[in-house]
C-alpha atoms as a PDB file:
ATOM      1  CA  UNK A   1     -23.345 -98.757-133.471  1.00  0.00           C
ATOM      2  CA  UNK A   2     -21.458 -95.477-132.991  1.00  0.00           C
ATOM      3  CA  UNK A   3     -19.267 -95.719-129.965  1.00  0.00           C
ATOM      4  CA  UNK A   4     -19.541 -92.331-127.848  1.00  0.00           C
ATOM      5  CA  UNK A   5     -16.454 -90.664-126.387  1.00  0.00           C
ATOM      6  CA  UNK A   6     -15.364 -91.418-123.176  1.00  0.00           C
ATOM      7  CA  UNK A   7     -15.323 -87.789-122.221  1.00  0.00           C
ATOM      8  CA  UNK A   8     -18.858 -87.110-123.850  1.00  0.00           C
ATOM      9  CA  UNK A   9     -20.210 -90.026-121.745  1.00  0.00           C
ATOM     10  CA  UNK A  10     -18.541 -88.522-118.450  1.00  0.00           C
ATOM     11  CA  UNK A  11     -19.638 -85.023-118.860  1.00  0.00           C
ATOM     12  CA  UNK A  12     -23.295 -86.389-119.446  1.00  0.00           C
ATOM     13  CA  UNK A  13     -23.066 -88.671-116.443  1.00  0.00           C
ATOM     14  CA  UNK A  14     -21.869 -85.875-114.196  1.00  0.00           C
ATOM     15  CA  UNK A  15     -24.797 -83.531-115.778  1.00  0.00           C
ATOM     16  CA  UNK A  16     -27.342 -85.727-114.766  1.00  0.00           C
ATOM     17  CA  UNK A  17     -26.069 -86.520-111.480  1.00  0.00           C
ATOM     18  CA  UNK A  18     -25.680 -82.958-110.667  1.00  0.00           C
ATOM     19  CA  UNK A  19     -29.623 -82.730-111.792  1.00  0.00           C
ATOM     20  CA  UNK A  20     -30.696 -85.454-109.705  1.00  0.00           C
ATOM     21  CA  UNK A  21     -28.775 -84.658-106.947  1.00  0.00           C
ATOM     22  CA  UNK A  22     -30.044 -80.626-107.135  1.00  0.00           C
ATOM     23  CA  UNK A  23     -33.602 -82.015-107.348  1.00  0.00           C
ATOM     24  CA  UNK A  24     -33.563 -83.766-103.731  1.00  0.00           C
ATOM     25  CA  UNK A  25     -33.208 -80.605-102.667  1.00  0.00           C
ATOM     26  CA  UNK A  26     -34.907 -78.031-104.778  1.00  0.00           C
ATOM     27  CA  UNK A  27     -37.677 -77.972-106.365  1.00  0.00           C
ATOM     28  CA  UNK A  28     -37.007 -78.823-110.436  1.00  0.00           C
ATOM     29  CA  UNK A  29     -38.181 -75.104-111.543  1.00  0.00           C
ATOM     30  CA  UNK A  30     -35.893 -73.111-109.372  1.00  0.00           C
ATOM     31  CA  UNK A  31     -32.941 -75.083-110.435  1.00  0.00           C
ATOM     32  CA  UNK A  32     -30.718 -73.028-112.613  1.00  0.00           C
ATOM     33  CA  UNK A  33     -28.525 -74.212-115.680  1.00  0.00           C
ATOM     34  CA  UNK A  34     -25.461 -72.120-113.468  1.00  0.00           C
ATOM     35  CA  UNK A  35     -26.871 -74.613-110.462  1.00  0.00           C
ATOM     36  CA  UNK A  36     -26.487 -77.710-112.584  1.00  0.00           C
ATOM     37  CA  UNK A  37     -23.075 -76.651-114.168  1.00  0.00           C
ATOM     38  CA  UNK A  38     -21.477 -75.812-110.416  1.00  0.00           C
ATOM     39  CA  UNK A  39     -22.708 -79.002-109.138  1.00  0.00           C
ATOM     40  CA  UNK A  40     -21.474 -81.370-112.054  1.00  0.00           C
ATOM     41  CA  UNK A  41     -18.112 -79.165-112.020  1.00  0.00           C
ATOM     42  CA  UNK A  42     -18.532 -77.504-115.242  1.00  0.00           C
ATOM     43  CA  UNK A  43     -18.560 -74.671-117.527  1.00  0.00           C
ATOM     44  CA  UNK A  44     -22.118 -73.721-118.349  1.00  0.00           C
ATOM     45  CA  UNK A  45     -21.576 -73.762-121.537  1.00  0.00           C
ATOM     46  CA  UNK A  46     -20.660 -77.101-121.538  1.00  0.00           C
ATOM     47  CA  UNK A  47     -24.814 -77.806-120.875  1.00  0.00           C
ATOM     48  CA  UNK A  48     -25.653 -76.524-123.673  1.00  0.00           C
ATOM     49  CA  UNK A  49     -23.374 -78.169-126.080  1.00  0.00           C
ATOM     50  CA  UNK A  50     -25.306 -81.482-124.712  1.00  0.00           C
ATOM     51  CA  UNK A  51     -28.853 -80.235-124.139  1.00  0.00           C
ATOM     52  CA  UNK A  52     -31.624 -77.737-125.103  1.00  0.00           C
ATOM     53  CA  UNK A  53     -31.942 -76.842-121.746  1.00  0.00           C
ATOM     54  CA  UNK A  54     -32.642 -78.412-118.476  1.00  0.00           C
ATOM     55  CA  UNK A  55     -35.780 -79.704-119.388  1.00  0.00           C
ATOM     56  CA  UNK A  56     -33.954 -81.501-122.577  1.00  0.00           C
ATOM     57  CA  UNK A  57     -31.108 -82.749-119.415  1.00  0.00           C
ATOM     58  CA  UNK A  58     -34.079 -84.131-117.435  1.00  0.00           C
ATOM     59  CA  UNK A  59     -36.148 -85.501-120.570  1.00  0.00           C
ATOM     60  CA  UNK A  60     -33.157 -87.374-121.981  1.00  0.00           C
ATOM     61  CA  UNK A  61     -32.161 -89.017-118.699  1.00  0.00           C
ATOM     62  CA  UNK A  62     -35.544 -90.163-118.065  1.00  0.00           C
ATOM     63  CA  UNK A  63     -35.318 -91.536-121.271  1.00  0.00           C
ATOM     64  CA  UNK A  64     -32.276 -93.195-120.893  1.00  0.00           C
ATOM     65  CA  UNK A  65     -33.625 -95.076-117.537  1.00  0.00           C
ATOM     66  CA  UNK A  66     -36.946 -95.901-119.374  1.00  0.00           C
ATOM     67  CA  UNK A  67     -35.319 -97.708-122.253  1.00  0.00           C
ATOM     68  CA  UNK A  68     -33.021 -99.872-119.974  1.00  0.00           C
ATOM     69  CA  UNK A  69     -36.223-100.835-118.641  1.00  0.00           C
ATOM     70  CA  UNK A  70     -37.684-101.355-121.517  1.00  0.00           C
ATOM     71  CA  UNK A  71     -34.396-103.560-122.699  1.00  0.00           C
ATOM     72  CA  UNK A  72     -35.055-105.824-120.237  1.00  0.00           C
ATOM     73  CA  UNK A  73     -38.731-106.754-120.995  1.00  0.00           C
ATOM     74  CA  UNK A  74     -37.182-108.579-124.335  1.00  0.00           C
ATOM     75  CA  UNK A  75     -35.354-111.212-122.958  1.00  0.00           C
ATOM     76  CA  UNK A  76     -37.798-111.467-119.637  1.00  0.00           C
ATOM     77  CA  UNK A  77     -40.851-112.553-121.520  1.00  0.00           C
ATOM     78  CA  UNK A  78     -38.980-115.908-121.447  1.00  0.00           C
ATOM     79  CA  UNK A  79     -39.392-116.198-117.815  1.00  0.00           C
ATOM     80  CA  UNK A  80     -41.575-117.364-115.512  1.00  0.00           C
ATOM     81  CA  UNK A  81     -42.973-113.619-113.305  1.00  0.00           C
ATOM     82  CA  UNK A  82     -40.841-113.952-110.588  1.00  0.00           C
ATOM     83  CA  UNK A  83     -37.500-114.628-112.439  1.00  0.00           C
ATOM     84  CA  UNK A  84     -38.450-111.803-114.733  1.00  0.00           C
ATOM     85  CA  UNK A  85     -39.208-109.181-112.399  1.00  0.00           C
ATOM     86  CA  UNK A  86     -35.901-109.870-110.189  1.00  0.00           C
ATOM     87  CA  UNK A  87     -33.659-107.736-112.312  1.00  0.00           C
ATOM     88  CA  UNK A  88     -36.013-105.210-112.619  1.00  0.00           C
ATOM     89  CA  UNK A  89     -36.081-104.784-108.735  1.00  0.00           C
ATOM     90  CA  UNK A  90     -32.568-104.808-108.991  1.00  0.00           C
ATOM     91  CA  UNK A  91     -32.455-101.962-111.240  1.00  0.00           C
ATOM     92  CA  UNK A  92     -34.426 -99.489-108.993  1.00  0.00           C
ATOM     93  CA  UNK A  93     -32.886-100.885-105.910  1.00  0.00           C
ATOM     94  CA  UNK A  94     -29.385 -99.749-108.003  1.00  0.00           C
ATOM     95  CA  UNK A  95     -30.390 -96.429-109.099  1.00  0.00           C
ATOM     96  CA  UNK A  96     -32.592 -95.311-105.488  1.00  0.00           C
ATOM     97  CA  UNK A  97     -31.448 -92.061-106.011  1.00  0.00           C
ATOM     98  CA  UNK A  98     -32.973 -91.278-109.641  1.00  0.00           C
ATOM     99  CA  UNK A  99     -36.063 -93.436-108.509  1.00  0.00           C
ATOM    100  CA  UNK A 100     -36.961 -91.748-105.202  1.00  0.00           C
ATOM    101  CA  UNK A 101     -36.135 -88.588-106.432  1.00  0.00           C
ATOM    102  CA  UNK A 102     -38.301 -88.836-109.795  1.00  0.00           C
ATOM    103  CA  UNK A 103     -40.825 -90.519-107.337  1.00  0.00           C
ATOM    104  CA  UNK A 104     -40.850 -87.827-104.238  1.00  0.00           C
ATOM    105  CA  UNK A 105     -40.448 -84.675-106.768  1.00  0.00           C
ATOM    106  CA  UNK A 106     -43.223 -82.603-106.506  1.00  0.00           C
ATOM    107  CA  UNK A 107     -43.190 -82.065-110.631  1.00  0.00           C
ATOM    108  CA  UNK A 108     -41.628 -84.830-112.094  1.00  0.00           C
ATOM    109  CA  UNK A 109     -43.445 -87.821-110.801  1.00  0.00           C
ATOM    110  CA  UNK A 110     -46.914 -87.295-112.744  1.00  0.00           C
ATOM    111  CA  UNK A 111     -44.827 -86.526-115.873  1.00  0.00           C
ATOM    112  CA  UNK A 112     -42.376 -89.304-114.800  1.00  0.00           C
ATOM    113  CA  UNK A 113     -44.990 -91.657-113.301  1.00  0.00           C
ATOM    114  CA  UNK A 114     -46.973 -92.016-116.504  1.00  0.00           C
ATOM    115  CA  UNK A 115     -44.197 -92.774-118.793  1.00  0.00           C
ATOM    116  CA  UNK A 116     -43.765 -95.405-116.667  1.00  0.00           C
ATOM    117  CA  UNK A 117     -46.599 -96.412-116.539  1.00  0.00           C
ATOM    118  CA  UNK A 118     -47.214 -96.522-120.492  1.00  0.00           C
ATOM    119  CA  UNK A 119     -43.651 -98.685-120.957  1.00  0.00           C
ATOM    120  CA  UNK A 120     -44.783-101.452-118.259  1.00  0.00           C
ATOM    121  CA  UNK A 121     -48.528-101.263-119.931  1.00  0.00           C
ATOM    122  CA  UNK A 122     -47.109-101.943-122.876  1.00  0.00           C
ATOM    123  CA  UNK A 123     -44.723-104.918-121.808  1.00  0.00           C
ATOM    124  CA  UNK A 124     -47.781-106.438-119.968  1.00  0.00           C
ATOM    125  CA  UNK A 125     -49.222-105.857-123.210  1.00  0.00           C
ATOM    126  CA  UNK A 126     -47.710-109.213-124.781  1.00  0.00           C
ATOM    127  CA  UNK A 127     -47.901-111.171-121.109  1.00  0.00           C
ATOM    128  CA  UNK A 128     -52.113-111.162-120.736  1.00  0.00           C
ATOM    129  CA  UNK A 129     -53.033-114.364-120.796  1.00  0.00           C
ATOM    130  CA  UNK A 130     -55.607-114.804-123.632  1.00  0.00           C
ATOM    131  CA  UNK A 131     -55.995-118.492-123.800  1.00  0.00           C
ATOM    132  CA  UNK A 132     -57.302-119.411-120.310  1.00  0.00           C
ATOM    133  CA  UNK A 133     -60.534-118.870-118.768  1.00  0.00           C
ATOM    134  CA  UNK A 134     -59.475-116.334-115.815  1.00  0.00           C
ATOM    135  CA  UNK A 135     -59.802-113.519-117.619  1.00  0.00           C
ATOM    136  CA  UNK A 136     -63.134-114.599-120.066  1.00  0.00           C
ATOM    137  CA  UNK A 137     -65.206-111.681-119.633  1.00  0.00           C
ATOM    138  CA  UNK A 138     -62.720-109.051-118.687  1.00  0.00           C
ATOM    139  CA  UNK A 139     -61.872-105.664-121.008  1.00  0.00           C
ATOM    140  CA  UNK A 140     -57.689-106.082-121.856  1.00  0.00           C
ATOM    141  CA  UNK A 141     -57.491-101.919-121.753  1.00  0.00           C
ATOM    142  CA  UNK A 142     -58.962-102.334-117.972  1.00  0.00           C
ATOM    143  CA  UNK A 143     -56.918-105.471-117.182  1.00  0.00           C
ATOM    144  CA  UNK A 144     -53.495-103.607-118.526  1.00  0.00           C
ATOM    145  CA  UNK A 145     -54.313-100.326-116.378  1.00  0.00           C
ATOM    146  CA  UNK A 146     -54.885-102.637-113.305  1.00  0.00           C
ATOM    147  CA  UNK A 147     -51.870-104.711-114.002  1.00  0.00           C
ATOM    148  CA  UNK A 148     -49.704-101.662-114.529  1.00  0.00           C
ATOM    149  CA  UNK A 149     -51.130 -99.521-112.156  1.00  0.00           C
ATOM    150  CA  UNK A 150     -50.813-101.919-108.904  1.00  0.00           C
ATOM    151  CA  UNK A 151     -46.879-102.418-110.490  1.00  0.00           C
ATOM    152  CA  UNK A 152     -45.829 -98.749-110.413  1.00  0.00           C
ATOM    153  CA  UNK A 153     -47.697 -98.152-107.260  1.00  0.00           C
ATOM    154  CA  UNK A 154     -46.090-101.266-106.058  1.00  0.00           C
ATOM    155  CA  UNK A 155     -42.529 -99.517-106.922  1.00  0.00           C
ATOM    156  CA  UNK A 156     -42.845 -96.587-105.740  1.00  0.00           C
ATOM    157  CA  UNK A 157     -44.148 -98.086-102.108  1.00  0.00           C
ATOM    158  CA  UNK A 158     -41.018 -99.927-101.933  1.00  0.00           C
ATOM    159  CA  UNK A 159     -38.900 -97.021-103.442  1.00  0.00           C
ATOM    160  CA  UNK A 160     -40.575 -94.156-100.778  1.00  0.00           C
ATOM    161  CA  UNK A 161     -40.299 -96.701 -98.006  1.00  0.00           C
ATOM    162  CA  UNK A 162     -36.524 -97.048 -97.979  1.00  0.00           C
ATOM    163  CA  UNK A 163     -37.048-100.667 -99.904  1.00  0.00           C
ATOM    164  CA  UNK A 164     -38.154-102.473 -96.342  1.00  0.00           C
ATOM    165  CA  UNK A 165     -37.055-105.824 -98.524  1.00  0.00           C
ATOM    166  CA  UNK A 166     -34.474-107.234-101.047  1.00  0.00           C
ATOM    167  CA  UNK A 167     -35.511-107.063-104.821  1.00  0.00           C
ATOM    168  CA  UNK A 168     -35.801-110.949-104.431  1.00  0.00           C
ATOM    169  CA  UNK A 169     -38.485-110.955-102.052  1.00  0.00           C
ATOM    170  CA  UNK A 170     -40.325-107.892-103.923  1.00  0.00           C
ATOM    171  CA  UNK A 171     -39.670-110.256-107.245  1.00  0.00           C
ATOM    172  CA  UNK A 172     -41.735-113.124-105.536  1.00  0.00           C
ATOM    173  CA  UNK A 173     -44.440-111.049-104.243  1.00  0.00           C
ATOM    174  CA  UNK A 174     -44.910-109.201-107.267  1.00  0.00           C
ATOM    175  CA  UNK A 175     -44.826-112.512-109.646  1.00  0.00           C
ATOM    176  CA  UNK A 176     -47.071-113.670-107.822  1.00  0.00           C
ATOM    177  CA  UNK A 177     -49.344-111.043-108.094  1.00  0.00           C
ATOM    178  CA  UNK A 178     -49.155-110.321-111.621  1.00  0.00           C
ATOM    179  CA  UNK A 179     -49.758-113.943-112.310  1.00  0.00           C
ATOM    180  CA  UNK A 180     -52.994-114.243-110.835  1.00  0.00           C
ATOM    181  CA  UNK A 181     -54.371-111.007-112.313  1.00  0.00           C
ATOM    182  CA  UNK A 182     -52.673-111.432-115.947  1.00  0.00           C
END
């Protein structure tokens, strides 16, 4: 693996802090690439020797978040649903302020929500339980959509709510659910 420079990986972070940030407080479209640049402290220029544009800055950091997710669904298949789904609540609970944002924006969360949606779809994909008879009779497409539908709506309760409890409780209640419908 190709180790990135420490400076690269600053500059980065501070451009998509300064993107978040902007976007509690504007809407995403009337953000400039001047906006992002003062707010992260650097030469605009400097943008565009990382990204496209500010579309490219917002795609590639929703990226980033969705395949941390997505790291963690390879080791928590091991699990039992509640163990599993602890670290996952820990993960939004540590980065509220890309979550709510992404989650309160008025254009990001349908492009945002889905892709979420699709990467926790497809990690319930391997969970459904086949073998038993709870789920003789039932569609998997329908069962998947339900399952990953109730979990994003789940999150982003919690997430627009101020997270009312720990990522331990949410872990529980959530396992529990998931068991009894997957």
């Amino acid at each position: 693996m190709v180790k990135v420079d420490r400076r690269i990986l600053k500059t980065q972070t501070a451009l998509k802090t300064a993107v978040i940030e902007l976007m509690t407080k504007k809407n995403f479209d009337d953000i400039t690439i001047q906006d992002i640049a003062d707010r992260a402290n650097l030469n605009r220029g400097t943008i565009y020797l990382h990204y496209q544009d500010k579309f490219d800055l917002l795609d590639k950091l929703i990226e980033a978040h969705l395949n941390e997710i997505g790291e963690m669904g390879a080791w928590a298949c091991a699990l039992d649903w509640t163990d599993a789904l602890v670290p996952y609540f820990e993960y939004f609970e540590k980065n509220y302020l890309f979550f709510s944002t992404m989650l309160a924006s008025k254009e990001a969360p349908s492009v945002f929500r889905s892709r979420l949606l699709a990467s926790f779809i497809e990690g319930f994909n391997h969970e459904i339980d086949r073998e038993s008879g709870k789920n003789a009779g039932l569609i998997e497409e329908v069962m998947l959509q339900y399952a990953g539908s109730a979990y994003v709506s789940v999150i982003e309760w919690w997430i627009k709510n101020g997270m009312p409890h720990p990522p331990k409780v949410m872990a529980k209640q959530v396992g529990v659910l998931l068991e009894r419908s997957l």
